[in-house]
N, C-alpha and C. Protein backbone atom coordinates (compact mmCIF):
# COMPACT_ATOMS: atom_id res chain seq x y z
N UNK A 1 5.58 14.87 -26.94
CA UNK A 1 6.53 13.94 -26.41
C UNK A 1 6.71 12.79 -27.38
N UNK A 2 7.73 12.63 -27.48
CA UNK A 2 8.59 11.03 -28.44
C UNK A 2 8.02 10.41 -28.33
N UNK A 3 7.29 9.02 -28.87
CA UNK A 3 7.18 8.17 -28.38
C UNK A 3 8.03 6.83 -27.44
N UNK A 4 8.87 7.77 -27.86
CA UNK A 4 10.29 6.82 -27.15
C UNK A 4 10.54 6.76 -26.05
N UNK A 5 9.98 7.78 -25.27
CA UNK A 5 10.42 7.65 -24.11
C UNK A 5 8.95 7.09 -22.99
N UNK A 6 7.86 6.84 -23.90
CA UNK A 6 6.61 6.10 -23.10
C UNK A 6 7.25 4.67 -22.29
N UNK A 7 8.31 4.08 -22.89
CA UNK A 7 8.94 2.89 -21.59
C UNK A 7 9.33 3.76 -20.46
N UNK A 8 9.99 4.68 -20.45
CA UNK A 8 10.73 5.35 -19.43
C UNK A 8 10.01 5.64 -18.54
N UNK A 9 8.85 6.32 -19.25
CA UNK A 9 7.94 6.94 -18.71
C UNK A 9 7.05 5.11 -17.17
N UNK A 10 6.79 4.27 -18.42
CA UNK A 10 6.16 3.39 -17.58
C UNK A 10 6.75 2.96 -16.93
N UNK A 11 8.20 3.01 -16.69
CA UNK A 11 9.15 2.13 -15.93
C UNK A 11 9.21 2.77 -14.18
N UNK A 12 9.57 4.54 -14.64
CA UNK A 12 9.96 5.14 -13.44
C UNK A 12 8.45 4.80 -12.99
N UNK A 13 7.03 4.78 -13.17
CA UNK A 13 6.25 5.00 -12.57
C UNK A 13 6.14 3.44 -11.77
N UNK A 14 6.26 2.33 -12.34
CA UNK A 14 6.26 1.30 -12.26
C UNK A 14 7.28 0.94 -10.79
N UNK A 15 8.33 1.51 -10.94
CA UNK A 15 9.26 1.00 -9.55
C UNK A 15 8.40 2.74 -8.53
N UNK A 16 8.33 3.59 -8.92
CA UNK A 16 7.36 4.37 -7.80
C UNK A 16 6.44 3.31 -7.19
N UNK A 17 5.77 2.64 -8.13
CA UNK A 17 4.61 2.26 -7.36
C UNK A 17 5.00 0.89 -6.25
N UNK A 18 6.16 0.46 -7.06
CA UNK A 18 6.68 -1.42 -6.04
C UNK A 18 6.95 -0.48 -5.01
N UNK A 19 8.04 0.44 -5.64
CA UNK A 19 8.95 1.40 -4.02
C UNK A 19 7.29 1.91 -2.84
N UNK A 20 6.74 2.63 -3.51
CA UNK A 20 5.34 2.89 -2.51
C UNK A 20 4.70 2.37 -1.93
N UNK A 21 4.20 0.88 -2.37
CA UNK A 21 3.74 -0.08 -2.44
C UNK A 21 4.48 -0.90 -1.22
N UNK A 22 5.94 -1.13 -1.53
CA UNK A 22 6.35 -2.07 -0.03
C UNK A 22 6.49 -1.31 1.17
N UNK A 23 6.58 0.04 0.93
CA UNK A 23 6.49 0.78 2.01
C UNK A 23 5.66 0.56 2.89
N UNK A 24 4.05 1.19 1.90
CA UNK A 24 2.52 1.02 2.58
C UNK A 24 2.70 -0.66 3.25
N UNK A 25 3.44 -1.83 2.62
CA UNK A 25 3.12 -2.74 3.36
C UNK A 25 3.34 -2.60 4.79
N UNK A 26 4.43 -2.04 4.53
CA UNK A 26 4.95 -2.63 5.53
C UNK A 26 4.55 -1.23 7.01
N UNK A 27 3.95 -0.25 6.94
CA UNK A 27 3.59 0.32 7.64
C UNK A 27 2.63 0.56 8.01
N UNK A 28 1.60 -0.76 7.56
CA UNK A 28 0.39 -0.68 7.94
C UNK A 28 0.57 -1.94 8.39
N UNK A 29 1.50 -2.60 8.46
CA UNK A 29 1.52 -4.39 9.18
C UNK A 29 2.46 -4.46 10.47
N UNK A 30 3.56 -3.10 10.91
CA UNK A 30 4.45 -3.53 11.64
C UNK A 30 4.41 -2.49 12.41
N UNK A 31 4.84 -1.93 13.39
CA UNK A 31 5.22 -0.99 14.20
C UNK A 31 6.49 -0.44 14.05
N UNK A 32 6.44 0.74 14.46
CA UNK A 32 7.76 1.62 13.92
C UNK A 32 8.91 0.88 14.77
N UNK A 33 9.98 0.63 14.53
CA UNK A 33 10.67 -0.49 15.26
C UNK A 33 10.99 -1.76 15.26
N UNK A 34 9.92 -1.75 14.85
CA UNK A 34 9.91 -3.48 14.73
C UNK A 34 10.40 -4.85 13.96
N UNK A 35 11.27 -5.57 13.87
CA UNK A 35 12.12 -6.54 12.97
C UNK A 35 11.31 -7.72 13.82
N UNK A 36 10.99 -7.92 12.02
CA UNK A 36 11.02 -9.42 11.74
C UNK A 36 12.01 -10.10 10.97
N UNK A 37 12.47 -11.37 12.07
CA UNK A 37 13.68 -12.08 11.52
C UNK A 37 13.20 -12.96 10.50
N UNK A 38 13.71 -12.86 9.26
CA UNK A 38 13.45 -13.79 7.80
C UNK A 38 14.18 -14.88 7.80
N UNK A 39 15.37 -14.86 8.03
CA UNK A 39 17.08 -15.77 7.97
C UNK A 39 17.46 -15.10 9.03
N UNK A 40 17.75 -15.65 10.64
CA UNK A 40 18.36 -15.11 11.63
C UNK A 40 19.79 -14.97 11.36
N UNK A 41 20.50 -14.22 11.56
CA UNK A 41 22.06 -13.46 11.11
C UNK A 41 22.28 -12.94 9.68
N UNK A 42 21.42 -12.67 9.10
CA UNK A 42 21.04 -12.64 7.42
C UNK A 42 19.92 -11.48 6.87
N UNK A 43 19.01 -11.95 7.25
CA UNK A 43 17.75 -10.87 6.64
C UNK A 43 16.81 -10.81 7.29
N UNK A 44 16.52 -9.27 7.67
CA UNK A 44 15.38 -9.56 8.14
C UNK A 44 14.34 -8.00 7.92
N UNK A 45 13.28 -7.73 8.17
CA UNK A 45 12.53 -6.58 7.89
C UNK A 45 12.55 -6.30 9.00
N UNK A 46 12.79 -4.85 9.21
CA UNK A 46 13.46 -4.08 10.02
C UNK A 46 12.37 -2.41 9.27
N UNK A 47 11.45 -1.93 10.29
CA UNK A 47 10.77 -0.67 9.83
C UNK A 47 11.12 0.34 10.77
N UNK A 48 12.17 1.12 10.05
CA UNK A 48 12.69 2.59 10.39
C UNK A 48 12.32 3.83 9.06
N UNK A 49 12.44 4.40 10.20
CA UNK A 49 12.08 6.16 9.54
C UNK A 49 13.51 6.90 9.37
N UNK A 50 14.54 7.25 8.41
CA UNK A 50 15.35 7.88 7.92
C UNK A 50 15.31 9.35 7.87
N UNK A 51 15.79 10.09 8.61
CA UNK A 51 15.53 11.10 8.22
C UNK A 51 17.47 11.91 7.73
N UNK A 52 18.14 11.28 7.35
CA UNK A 52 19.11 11.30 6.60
C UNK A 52 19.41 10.48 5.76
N UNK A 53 20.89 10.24 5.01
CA UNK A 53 20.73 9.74 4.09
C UNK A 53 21.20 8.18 4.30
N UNK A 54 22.20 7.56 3.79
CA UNK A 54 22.86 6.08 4.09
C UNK A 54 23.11 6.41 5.06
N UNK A 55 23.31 5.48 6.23
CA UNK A 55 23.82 5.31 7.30
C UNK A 55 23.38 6.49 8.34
N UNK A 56 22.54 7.35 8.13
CA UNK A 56 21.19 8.21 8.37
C UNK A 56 22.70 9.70 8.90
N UNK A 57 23.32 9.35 7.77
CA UNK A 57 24.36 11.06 7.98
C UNK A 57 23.83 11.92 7.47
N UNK A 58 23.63 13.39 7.73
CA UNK A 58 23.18 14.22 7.75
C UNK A 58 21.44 14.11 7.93
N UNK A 59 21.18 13.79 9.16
CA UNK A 59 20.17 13.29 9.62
C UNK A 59 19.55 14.93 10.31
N UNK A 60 18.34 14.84 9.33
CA UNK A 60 17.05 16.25 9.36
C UNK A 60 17.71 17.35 8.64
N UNK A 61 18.40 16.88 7.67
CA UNK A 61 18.96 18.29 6.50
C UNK A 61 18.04 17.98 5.43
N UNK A 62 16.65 18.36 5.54
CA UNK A 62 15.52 18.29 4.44
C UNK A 62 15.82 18.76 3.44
N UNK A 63 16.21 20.21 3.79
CA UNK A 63 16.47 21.30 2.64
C UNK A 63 17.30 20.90 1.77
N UNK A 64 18.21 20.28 2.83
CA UNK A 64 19.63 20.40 1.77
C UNK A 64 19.41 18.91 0.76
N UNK A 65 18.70 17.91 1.23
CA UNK A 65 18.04 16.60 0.57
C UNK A 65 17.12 17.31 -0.99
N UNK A 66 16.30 18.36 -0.50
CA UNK A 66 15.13 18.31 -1.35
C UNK A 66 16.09 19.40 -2.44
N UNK A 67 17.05 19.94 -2.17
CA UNK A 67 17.77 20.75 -2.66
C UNK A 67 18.89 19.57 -4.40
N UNK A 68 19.71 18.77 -3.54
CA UNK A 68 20.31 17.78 -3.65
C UNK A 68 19.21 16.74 -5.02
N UNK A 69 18.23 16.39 -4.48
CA UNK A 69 17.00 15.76 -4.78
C UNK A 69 17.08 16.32 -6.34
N UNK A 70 16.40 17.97 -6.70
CA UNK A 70 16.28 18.20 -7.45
C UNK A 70 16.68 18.50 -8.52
N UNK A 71 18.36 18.85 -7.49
CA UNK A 71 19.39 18.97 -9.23
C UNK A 71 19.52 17.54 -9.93
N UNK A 72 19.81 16.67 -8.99
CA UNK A 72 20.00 15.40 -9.35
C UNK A 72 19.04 14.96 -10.53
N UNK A 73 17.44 15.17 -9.77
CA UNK A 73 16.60 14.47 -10.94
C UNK A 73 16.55 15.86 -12.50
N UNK A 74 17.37 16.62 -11.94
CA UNK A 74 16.68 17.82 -13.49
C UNK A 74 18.10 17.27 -14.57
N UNK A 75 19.62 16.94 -13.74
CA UNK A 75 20.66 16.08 -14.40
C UNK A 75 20.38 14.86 -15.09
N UNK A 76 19.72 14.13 -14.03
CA UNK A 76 19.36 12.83 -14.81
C UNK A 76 18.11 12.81 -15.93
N UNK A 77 16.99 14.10 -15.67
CA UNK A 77 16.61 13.80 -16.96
C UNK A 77 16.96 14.28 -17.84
N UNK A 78 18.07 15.42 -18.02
CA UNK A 78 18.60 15.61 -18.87
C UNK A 78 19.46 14.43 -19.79
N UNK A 79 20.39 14.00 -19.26
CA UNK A 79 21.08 12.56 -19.88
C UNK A 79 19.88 11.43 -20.34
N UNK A 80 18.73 11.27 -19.81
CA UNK A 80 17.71 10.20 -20.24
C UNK A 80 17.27 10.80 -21.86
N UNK A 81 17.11 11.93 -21.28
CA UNK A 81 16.68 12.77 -22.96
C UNK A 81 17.92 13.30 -23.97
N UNK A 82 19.01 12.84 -23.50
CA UNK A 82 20.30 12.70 -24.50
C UNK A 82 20.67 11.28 -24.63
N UNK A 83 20.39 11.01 -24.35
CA UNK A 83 20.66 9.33 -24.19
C UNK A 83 20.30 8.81 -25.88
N UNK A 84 19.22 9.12 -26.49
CA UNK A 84 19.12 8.79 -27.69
C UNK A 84 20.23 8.74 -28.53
N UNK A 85 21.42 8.80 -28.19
CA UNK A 85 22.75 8.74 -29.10
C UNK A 85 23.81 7.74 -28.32
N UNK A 86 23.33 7.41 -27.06
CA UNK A 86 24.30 6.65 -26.66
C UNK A 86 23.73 5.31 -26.86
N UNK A 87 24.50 4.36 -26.32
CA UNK A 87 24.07 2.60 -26.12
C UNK A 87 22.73 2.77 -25.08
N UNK A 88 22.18 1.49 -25.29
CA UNK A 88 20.60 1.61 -24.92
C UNK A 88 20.53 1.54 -23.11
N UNK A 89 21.94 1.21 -22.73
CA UNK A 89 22.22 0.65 -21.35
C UNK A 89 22.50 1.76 -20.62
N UNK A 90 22.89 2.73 -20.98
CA UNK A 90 22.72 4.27 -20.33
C UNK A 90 21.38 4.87 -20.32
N UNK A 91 20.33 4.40 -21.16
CA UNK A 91 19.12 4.88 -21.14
C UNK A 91 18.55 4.22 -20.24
N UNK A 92 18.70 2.87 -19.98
CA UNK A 92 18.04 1.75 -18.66
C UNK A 92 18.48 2.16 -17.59
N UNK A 93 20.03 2.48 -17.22
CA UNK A 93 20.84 3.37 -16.38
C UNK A 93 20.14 4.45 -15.84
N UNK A 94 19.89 5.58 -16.73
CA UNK A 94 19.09 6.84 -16.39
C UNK A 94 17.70 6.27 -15.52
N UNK A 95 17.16 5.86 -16.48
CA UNK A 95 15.41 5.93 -15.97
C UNK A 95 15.53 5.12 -14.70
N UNK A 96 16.55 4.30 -14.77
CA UNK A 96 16.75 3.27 -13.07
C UNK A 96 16.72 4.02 -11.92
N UNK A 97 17.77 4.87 -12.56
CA UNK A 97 18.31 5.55 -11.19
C UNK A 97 16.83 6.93 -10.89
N UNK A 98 16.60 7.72 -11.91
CA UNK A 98 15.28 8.71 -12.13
C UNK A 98 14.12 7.75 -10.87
N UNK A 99 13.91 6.54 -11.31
CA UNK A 99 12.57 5.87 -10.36
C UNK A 99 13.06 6.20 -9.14
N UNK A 100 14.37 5.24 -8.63
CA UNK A 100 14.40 5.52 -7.47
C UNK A 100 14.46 6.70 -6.63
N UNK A 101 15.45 7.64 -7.44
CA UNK A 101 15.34 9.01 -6.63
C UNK A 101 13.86 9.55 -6.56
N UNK A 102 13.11 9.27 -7.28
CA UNK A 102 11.54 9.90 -7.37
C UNK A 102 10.83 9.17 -6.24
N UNK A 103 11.31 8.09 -6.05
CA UNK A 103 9.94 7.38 -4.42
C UNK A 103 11.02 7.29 -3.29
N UNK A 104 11.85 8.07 -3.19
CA UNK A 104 12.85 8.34 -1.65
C UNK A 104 12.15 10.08 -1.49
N UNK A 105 12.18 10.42 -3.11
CA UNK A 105 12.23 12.05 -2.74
C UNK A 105 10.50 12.46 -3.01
N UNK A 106 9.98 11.55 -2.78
CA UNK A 106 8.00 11.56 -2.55
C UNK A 106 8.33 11.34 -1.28
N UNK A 107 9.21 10.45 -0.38
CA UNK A 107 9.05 10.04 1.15
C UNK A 107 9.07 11.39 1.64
N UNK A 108 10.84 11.84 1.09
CA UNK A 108 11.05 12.95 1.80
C UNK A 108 9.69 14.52 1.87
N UNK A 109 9.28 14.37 0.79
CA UNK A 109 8.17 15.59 0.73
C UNK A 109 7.24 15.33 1.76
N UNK A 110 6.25 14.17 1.51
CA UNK A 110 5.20 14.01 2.21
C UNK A 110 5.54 13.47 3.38
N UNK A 111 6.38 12.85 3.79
CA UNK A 111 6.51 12.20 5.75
C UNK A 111 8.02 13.02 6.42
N UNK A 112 8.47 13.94 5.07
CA UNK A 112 9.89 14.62 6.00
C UNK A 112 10.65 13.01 6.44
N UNK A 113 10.79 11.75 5.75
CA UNK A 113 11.35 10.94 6.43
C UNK A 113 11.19 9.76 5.02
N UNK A 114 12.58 8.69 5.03
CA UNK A 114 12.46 7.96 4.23
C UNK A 114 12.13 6.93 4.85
N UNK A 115 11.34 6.29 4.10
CA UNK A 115 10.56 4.60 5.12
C UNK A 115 11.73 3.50 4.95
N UNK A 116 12.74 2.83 5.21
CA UNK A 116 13.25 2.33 5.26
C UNK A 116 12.99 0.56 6.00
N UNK A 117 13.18 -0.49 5.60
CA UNK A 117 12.77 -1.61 5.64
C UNK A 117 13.52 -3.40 5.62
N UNK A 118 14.28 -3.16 4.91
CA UNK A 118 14.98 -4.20 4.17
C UNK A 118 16.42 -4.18 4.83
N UNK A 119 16.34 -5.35 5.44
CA UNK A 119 17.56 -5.49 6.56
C UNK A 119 18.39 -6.38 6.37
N UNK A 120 20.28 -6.65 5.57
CA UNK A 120 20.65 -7.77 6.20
C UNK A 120 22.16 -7.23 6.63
N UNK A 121 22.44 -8.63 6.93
CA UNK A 121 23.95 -8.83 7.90
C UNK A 121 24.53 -9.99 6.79
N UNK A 122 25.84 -9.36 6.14
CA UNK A 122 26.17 -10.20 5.40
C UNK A 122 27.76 -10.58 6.09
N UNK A 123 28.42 -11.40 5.89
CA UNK A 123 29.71 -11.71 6.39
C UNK A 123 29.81 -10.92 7.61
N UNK A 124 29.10 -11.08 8.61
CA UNK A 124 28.91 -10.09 9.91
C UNK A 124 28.86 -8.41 9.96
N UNK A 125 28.68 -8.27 8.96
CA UNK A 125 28.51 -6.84 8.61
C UNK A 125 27.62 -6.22 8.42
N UNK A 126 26.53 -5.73 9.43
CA UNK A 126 25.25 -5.09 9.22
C UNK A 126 25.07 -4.23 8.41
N UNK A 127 24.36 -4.14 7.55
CA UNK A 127 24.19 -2.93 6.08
C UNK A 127 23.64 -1.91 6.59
N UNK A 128 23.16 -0.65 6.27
CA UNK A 128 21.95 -0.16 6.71
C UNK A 128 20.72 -0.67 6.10
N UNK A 129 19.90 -0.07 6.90
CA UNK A 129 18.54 -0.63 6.38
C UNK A 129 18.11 0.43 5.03
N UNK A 130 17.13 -0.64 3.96
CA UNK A 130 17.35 0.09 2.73
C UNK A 130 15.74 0.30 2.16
N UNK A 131 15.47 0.67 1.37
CA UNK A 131 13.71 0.35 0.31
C UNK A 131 14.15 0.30 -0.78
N UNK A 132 13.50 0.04 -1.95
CA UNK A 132 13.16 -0.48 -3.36
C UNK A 132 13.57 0.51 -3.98
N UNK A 133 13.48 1.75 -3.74
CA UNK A 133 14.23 2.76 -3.94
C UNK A 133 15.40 3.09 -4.11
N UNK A 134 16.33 2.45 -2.80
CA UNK A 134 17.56 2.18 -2.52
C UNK A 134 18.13 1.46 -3.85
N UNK A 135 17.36 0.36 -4.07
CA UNK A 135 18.06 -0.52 -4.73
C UNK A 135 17.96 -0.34 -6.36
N UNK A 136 17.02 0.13 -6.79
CA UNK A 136 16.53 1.08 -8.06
C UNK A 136 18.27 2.13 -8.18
N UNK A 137 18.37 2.86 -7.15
CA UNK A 137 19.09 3.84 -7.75
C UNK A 137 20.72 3.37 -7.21
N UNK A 138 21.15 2.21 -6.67
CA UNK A 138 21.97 1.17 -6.46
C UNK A 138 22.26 0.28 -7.82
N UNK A 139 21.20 0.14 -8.38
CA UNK A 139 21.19 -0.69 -9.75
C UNK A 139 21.49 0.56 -10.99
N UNK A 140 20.82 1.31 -10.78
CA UNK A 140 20.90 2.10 -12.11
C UNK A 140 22.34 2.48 -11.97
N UNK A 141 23.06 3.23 -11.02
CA UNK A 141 24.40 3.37 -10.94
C UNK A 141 25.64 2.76 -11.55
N UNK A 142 24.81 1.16 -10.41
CA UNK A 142 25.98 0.26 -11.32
C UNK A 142 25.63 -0.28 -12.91
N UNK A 143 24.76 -0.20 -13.41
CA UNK A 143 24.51 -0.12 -14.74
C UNK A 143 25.47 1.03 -15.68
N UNK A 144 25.28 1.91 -14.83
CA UNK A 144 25.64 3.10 -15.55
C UNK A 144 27.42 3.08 -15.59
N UNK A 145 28.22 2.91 -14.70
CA UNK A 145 29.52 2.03 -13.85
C UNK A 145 29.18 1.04 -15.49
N UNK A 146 28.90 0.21 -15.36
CA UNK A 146 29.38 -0.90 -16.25
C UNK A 146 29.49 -0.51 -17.97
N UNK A 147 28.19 0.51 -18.41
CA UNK A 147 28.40 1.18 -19.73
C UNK A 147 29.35 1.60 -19.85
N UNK A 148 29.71 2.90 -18.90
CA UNK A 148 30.94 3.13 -19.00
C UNK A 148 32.34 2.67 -19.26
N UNK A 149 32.48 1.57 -18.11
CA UNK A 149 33.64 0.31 -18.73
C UNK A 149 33.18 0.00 -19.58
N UNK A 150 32.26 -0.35 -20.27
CA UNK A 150 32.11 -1.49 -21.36
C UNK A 150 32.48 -0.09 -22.43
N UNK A 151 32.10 0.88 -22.49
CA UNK A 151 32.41 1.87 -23.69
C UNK A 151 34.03 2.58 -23.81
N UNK A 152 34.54 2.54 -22.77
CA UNK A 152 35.47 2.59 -22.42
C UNK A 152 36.75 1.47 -23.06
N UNK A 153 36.40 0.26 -22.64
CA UNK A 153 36.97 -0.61 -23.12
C UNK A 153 36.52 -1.02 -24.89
N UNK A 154 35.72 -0.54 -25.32
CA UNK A 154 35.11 -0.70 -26.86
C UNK A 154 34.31 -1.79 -27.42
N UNK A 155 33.40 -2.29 -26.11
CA UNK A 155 32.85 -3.11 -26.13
C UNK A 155 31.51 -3.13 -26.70
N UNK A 156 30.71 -2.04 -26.11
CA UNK A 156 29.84 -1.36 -26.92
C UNK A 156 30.09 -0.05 -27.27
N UNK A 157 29.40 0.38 -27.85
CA UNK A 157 29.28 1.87 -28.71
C UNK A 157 27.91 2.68 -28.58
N UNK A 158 28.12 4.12 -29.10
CA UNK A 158 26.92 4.67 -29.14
C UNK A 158 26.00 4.07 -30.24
N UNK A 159 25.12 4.35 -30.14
CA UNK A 159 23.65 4.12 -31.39
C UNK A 159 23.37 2.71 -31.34
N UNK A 160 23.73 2.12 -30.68
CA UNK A 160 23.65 0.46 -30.29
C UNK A 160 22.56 0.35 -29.05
């Protein structure tokens, strides 16, 4: 293995462990159900069990998740390990999005269910509830969204 890709390597493991990590907090401190208000109308921790995806649609399609799950991560590491020719922000892109799908799709293996936690209501609009995970592969996306425009528009380039 490259040495190049030992960040990648420490990164995805690194948001596995925050993503695992706030989980275990929070399911060894709260009851299944249970919200605590942080900012009343705003944020609050909220511990639900997911067993679909956003907005819990297609709720107990494991197969078709762990199915879904795996092309996804065998795609994305493919592009992480082509990435050496593009701008460095598609490589941060990849491994972003790689972490998160890796500690939603550890939930899904071992509890058949994603731990879900992180609650707000923004302009009266309740979100669903999300994990570190969520937001890992929420970020890498739009990272990936912005290379694109930015390469697009000729802002950056490959080998940069």
């Amino acid at each position: 293995m490259r040495k190049r890709y030992i960040f990648e390597i420490i990164a995805i493991a690194l948001m596995f462990v925050i993503d695992q990590f706030t989980k275990y907090l929070v399911t060894t401190n709260m009851f299944l159900g249970q919200e605590i208000v942080i900012i009343k109308n705003f944020f609050s921790l909220n511990y639900l069990r997911n067993t679909g995806a956003g907005f819990s649609i297609m709720e107990g399609q494991m197969t078709y998740f762990y199915i879904i799950t795996c092309i996804a991560l065998v795609i994305l590491t493919i592009l992480l390990l082509k990435s050496k020719n593009e701008h460095w922000l598609y490589t941060v892109a990849y491994t972003v999005m790689i972490g998160g799908t890796v500690g939603n799709f550890y939930d899904r293996i071992v509890n058949k269910y994603v731990i879900d936690f992180i609650d707000f209501i923004i302009l009266g609009y309740d979100f669903p509830v999300f994990n570190f995970a969520d937001i890992f592969l929420t970020v890498g996306c739009g990272l990936f969204i912005l290379a694109t425009i930015l390469e697009y528009k000729g802002v950056i380039h490959a080998d940069k």
